[in-house]
PDB file of N, CA and C in Angstrom:
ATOM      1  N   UNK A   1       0.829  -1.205   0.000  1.00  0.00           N
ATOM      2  CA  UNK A   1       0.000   0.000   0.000  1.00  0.00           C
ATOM      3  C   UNK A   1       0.867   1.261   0.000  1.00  0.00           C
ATOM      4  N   UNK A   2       1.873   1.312   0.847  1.00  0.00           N
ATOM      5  CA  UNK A   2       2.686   2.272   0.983  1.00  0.00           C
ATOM      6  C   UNK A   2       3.494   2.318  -0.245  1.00  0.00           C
ATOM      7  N   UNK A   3       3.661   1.609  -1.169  1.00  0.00           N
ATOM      8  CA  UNK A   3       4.686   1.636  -1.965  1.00  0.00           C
ATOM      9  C   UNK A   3       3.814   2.085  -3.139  1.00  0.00           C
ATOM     10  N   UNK A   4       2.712   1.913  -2.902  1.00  0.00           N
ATOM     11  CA  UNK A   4       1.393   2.279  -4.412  1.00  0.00           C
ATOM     12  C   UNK A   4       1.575   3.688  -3.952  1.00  0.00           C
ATOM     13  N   UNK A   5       0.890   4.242  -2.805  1.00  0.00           N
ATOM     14  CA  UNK A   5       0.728   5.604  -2.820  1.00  0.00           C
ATOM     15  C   UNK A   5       2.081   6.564  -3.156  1.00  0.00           C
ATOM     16  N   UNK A   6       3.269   6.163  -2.884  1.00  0.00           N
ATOM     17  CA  UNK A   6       4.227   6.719  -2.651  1.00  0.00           C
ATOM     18  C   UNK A   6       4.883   6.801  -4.843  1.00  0.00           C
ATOM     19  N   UNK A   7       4.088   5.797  -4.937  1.00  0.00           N
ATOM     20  CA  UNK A   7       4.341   5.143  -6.965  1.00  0.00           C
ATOM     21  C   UNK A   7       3.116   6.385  -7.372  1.00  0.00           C
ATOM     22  N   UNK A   8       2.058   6.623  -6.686  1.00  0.00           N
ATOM     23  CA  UNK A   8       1.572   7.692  -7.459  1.00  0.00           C
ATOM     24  C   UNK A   8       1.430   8.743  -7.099  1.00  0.00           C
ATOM     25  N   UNK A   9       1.929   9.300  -6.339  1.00  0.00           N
ATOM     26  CA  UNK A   9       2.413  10.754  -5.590  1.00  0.00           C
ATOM     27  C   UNK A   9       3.239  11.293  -6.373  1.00  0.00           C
ATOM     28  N   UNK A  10       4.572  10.579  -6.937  1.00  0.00           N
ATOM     29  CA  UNK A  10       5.991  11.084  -7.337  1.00  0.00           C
ATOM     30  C   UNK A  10       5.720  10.542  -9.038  1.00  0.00           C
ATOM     31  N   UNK A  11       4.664   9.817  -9.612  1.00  0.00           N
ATOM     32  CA  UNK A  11       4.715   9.426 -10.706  1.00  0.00           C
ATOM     33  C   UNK A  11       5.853   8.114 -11.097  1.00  0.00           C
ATOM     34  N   UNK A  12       6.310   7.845 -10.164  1.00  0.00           N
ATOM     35  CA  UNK A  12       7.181   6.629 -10.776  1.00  0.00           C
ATOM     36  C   UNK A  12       7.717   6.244  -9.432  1.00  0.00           C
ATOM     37  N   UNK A  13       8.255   4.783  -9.390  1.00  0.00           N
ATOM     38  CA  UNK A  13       9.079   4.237  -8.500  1.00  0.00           C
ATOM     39  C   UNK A  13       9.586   4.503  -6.995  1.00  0.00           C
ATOM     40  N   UNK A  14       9.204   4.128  -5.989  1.00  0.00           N
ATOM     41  CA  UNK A  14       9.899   5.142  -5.240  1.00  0.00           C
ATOM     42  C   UNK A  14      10.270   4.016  -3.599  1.00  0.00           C
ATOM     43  N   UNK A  15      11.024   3.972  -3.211  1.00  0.00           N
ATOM     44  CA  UNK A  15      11.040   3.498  -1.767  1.00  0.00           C
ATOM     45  C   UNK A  15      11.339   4.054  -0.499  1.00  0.00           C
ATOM     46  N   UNK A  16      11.235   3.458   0.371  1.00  0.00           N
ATOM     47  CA  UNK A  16      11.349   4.000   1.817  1.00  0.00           C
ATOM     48  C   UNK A  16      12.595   3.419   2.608  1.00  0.00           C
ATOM     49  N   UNK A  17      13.429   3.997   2.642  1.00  0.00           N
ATOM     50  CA  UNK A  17      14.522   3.099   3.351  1.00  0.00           C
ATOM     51  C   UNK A  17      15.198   4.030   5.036  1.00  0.00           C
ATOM     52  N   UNK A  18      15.429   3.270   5.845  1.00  0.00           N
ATOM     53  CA  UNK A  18      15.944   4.125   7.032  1.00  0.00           C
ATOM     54  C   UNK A  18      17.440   4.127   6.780  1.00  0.00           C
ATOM     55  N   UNK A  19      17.930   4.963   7.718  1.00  0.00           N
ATOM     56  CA  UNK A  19      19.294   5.269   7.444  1.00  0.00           C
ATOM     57  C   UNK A  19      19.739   5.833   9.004  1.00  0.00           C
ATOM     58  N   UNK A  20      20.156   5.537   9.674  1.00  0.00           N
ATOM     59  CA  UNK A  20      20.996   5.965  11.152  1.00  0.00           C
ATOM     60  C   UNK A  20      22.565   5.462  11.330  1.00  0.00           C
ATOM     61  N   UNK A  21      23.065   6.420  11.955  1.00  0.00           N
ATOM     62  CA  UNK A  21      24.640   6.188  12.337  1.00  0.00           C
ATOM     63  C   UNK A  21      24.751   6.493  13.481  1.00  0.00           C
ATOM     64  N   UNK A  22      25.787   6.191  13.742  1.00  0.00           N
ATOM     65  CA  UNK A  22      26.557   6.677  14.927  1.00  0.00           C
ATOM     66  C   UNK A  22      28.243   7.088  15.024  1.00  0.00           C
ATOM     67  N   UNK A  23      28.799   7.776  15.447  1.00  0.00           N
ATOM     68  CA  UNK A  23      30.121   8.135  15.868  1.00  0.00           C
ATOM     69  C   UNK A  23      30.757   8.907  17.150  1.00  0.00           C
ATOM     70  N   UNK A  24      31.446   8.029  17.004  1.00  0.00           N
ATOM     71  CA  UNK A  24      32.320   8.937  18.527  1.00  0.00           C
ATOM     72  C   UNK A  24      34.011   9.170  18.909  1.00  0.00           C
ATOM     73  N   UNK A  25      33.905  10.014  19.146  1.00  0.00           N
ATOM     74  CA  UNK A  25      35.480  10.591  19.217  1.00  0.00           C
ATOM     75  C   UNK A  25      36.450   9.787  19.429  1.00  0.00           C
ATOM     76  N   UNK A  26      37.270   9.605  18.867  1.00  0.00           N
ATOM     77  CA  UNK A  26      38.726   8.138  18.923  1.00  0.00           C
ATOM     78  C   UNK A  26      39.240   8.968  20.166  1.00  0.00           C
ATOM     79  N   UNK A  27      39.833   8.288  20.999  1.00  0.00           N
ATOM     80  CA  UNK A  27      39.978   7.097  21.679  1.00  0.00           C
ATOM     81  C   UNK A  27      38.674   6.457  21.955  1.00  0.00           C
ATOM     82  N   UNK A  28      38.241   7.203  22.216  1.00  0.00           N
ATOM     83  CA  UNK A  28      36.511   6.901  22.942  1.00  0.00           C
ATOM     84  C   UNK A  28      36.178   5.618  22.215  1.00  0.00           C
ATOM     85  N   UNK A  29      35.446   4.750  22.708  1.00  0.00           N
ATOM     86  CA  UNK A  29      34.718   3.367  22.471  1.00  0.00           C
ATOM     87  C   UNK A  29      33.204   3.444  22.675  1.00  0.00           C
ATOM     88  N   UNK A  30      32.609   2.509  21.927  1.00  0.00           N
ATOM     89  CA  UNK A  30      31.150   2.294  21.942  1.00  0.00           C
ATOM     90  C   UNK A  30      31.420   1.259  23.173  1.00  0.00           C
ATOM     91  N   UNK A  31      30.385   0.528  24.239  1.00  0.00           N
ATOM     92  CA  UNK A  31      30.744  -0.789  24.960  1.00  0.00           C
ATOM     93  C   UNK A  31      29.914  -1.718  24.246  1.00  0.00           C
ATOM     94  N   UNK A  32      30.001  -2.684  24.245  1.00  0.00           N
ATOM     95  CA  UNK A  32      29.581  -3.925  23.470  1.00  0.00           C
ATOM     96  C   UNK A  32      28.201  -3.814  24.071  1.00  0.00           C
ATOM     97  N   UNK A  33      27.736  -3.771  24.902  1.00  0.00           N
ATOM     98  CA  UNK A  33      26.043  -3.399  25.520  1.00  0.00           C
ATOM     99  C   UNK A  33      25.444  -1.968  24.466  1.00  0.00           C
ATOM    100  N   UNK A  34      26.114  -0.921  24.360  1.00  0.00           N
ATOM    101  CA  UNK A  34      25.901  -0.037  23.673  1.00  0.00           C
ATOM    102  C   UNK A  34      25.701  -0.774  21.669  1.00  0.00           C
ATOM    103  N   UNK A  35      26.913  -1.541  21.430  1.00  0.00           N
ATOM    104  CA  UNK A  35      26.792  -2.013  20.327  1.00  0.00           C
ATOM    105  C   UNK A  35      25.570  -2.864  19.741  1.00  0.00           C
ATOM    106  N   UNK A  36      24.966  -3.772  20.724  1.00  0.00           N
ATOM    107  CA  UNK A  36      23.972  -4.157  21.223  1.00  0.00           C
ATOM    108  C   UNK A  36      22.770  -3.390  20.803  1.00  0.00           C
ATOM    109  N   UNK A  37      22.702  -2.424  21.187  1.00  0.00           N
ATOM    110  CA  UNK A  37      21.484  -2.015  21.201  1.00  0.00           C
ATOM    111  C   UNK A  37      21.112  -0.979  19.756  1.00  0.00           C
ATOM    112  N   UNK A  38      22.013  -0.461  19.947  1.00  0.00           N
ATOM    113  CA  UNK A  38      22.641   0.640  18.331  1.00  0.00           C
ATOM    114  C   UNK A  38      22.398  -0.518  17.026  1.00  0.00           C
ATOM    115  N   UNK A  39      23.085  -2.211  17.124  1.00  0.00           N
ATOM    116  CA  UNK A  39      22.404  -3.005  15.905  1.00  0.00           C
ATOM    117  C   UNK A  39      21.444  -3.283  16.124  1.00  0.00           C
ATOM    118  N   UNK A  40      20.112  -3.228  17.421  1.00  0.00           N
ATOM    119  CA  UNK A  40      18.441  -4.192  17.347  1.00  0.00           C
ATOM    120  C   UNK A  40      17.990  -2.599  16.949  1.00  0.00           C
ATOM    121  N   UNK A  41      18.209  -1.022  17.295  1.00  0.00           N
ATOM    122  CA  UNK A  41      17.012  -0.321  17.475  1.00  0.00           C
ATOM    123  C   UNK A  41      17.722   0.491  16.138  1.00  0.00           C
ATOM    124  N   UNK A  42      18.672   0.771  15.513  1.00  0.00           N
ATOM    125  CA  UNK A  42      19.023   1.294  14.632  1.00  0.00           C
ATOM    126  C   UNK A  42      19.796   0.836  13.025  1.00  0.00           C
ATOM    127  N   UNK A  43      19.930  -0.478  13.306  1.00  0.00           N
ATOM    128  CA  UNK A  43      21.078  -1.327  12.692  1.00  0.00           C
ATOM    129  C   UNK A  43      22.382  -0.769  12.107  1.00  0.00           C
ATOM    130  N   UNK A  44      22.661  -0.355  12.965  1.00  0.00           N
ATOM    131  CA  UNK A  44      24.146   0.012  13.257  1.00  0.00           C
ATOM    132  C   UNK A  44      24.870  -0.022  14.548  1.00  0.00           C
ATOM    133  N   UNK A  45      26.328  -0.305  13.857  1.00  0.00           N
ATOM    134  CA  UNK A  45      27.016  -0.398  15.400  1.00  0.00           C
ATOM    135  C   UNK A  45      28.026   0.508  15.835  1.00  0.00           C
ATOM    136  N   UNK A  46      27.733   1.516  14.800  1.00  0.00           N
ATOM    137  CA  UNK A  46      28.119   3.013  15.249  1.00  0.00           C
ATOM    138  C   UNK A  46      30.150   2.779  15.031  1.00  0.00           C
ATOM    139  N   UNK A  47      30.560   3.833  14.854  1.00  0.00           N
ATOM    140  CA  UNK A  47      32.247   3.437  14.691  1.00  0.00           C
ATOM    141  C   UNK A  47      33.027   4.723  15.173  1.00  0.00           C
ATOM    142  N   UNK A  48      34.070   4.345  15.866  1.00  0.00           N
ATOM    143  CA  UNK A  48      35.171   5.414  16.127  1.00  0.00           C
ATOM    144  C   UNK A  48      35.657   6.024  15.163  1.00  0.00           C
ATOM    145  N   UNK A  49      35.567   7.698  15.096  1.00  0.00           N
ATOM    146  CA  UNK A  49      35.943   8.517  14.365  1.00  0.00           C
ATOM    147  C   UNK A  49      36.844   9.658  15.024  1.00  0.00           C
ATOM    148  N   UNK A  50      38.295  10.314  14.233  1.00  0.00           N
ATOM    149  CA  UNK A  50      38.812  11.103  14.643  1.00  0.00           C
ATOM    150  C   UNK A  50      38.308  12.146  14.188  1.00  0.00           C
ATOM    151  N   UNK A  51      37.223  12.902  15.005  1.00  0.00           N
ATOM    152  CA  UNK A  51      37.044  14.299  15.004  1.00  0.00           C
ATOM    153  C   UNK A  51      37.760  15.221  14.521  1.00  0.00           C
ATOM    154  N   UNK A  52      39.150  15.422  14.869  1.00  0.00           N
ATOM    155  CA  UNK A  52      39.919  16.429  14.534  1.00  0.00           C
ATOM    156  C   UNK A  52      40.529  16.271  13.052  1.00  0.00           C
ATOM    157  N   UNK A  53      40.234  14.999  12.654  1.00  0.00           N
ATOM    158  CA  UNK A  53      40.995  15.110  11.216  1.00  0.00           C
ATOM    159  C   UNK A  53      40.882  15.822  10.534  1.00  0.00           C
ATOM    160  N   UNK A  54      41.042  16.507   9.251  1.00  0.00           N
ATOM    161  CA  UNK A  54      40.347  17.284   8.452  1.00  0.00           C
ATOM    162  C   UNK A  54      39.374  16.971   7.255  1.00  0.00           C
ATOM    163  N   UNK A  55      39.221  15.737   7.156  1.00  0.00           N
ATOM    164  CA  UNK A  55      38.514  15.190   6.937  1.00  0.00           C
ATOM    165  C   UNK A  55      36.976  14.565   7.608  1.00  0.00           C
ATOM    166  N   UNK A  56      36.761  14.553   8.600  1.00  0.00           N
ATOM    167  CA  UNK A  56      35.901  14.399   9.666  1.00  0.00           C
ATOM    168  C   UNK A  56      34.399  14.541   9.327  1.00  0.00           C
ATOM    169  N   UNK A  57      34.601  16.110   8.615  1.00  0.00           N
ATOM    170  CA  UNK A  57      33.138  16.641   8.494  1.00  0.00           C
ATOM    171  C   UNK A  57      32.623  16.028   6.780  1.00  0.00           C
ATOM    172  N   UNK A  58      33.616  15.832   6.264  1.00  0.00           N
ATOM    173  CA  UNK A  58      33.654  14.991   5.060  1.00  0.00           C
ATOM    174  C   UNK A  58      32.921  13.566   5.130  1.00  0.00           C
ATOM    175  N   UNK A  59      34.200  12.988   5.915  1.00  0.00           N
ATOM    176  CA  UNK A  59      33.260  11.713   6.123  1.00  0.00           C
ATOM    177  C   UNK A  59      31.533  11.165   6.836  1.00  0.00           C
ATOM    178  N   UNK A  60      31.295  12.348   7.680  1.00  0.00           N
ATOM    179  CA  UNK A  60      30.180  12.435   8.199  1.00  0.00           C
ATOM    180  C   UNK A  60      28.867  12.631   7.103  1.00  0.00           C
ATOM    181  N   UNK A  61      29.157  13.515   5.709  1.00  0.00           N
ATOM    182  CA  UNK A  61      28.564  14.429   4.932  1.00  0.00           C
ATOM    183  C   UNK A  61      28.755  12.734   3.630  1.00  0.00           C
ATOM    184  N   UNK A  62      29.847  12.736   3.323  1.00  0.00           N
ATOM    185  CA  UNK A  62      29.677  11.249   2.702  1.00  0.00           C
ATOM    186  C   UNK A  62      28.935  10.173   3.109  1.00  0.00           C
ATOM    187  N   UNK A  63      29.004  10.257   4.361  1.00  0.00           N
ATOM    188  CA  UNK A  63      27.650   8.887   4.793  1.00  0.00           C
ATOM    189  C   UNK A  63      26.100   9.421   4.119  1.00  0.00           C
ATOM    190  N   UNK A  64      26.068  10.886   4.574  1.00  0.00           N
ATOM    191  CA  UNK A  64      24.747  10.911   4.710  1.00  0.00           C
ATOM    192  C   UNK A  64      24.340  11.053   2.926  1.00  0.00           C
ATOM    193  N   UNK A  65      25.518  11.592   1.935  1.00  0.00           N
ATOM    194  CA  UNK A  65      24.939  11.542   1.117  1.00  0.00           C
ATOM    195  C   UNK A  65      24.845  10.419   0.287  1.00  0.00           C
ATOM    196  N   UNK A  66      25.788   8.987   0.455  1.00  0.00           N
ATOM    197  CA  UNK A  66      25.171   7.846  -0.087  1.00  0.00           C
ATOM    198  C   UNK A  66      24.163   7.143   0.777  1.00  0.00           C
ATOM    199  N   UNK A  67      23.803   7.071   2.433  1.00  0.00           N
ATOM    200  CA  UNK A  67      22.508   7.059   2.653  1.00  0.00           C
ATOM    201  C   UNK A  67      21.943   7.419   2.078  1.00  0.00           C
ATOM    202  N   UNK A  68      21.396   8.414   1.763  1.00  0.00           N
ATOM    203  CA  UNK A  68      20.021   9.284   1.227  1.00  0.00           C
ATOM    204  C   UNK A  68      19.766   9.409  -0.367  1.00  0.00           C
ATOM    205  N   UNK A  69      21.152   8.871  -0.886  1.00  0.00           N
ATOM    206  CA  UNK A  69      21.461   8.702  -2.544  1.00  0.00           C
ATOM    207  C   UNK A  69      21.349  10.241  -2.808  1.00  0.00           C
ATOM    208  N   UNK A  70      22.154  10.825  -2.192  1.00  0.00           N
ATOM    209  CA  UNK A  70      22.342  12.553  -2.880  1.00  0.00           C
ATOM    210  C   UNK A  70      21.365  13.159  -2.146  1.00  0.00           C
ATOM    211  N   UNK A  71      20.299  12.939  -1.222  1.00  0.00           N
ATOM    212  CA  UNK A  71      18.801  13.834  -1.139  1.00  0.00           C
ATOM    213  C   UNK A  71      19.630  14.492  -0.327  1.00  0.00           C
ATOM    214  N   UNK A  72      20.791  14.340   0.676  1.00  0.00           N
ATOM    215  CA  UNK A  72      21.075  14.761   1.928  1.00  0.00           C
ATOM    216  C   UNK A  72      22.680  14.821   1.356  1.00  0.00           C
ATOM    217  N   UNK A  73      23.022  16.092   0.398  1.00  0.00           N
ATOM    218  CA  UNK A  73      24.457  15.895   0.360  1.00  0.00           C
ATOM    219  C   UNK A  73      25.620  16.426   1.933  1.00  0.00           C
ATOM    220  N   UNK A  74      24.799  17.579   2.247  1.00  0.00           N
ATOM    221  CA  UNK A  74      25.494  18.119   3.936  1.00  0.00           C
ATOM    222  C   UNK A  74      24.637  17.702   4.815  1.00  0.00           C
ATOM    223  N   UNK A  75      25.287  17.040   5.924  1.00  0.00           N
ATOM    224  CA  UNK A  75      24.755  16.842   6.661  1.00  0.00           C
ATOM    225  C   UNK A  75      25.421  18.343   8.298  1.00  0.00           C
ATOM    226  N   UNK A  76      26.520  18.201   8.172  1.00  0.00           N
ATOM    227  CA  UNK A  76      26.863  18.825   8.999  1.00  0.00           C
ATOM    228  C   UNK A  76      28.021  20.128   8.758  1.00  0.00           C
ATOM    229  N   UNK A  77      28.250  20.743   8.593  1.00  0.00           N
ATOM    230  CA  UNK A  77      29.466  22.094   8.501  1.00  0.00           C
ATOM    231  C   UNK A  77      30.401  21.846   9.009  1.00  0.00           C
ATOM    232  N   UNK A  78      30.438  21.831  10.244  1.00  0.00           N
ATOM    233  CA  UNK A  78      31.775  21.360  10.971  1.00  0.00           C
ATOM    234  C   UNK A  78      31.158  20.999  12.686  1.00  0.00           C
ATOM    235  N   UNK A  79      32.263  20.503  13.206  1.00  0.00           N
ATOM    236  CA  UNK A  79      32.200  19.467  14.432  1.00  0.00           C
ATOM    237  C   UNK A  79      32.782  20.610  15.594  1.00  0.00           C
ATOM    238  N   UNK A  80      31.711  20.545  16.693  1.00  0.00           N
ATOM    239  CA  UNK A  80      32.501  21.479  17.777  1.00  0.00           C
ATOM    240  C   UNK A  80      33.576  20.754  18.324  1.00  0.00           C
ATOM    241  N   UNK A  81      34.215  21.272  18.970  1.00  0.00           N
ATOM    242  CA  UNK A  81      35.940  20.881  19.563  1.00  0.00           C
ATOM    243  C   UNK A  81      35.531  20.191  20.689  1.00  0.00           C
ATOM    244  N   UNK A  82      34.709  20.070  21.139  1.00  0.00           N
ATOM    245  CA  UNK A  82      34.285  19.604  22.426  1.00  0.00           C
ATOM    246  C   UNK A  82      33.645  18.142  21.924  1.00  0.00           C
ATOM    247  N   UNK A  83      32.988  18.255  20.833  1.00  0.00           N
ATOM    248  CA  UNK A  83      32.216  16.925  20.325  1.00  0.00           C
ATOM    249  C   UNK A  83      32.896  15.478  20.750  1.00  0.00           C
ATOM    250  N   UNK A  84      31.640  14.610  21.061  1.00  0.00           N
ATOM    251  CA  UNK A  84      32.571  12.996  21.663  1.00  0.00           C
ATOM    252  C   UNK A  84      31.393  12.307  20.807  1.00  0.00           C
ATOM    253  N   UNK A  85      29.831  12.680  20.341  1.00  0.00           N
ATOM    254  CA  UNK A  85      29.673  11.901  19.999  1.00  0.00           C
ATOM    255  C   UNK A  85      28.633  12.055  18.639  1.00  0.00           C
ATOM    256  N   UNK A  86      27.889  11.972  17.835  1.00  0.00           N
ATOM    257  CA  UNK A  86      27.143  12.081  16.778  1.00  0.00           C
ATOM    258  C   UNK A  86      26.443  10.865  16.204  1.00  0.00           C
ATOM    259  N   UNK A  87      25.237  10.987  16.217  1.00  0.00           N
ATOM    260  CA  UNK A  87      24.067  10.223  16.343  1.00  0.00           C
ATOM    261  C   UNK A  87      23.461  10.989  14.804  1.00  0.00           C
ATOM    262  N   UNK A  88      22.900  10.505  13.940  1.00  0.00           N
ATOM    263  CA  UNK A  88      22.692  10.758  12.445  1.00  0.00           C
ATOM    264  C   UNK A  88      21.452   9.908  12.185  1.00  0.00           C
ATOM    265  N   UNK A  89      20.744  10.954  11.416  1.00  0.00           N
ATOM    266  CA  UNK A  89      19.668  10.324  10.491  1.00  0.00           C
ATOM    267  C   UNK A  89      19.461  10.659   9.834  1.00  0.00           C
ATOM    268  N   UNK A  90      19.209   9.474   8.413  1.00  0.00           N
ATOM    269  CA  UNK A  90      19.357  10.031   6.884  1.00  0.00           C
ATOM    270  C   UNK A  90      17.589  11.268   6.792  1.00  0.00           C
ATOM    271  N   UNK A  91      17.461  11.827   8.131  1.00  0.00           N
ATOM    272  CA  UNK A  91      16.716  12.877   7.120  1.00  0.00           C
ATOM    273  C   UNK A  91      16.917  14.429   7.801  1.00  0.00           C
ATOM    274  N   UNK A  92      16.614  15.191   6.839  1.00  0.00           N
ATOM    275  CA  UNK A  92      17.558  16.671   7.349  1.00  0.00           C
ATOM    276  C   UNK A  92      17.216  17.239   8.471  1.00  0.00           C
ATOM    277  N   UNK A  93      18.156  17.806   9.237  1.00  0.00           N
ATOM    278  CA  UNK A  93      18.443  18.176  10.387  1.00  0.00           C
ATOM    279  C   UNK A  93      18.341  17.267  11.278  1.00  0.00           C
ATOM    280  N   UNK A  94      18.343  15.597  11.002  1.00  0.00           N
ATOM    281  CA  UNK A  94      18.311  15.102  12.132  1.00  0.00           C
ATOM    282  C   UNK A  94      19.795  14.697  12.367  1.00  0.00           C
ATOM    283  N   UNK A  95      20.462  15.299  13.419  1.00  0.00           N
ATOM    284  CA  UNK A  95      22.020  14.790  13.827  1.00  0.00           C
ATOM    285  C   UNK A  95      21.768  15.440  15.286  1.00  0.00           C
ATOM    286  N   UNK A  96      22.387  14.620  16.257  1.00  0.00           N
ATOM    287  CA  UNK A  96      22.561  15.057  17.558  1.00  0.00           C
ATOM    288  C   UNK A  96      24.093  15.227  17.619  1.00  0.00           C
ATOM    289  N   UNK A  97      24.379  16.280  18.474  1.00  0.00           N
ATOM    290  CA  UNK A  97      26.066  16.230  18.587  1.00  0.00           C
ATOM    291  C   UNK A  97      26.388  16.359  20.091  1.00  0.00           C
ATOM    292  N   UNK A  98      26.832  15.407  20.725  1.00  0.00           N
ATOM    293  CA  UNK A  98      26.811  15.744  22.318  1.00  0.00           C
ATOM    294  C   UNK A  98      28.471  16.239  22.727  1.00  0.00           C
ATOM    295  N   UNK A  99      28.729  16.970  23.258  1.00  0.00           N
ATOM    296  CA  UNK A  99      30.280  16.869  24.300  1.00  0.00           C
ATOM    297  C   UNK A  99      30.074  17.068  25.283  1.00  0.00           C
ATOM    298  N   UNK A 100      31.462  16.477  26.059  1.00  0.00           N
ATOM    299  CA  UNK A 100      31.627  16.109  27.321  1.00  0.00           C
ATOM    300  C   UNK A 100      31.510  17.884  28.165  1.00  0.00           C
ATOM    301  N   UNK A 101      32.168  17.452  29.037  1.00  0.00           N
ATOM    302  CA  UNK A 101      32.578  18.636  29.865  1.00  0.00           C
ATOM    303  C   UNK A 101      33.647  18.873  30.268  1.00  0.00           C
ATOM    304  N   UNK A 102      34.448  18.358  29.590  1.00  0.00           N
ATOM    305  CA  UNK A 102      36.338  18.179  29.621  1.00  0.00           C
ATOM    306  C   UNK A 102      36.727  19.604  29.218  1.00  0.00           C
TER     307      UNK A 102
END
């Protein structure tokens, strides 16, 4: 049903797919309980990323735009200095960015 209405809304073809990530600041670790739960409620198991690279905001912006197949080429501008962790969803404006208090 969903796939009829969605075939004649847009005039042709169309699907529904989810898309979530996760990342968090290298050294930093996901714990295997965390991994756990990130593959049953999101299917992902989220991966250590170096924030500071210069590449960072790249790779974040590359996920989201082969998630979304181009719909979502930026996802983010740049990463605060404080950032440990980033939580993503292939639809716009959804990214959480948490830091510590270090």
């Amino acid at each position: 049903m969903a796939r009829q209405i969605m075939t004649h809304a847009s005039g042709k073809d169309a699907s529904l797919q989810r898309a979530e990530t996760a990342w968090v600041r290298k050294p930093l670790s996901f714990t295997p309980h965390w991994q756990a739960l990130a593959q049953a409620a999101l299917n992902t198991r989220g991966q250590p990323l170096d924030f500071t690279a210069s590449d960072a905001v790249g790779m974040v912006n590359d996920w989201a735009s082969n998630a979304t197949h181009g719909a979502i080429p930026e996802l983010i501008e740049h990463l605060p200095d404080k950032a440990d962790f980033i939580l993503a969803s292939g639809w716009p404006g959804s990214v959480i960015i948490t830091s510590s208090s270090r």
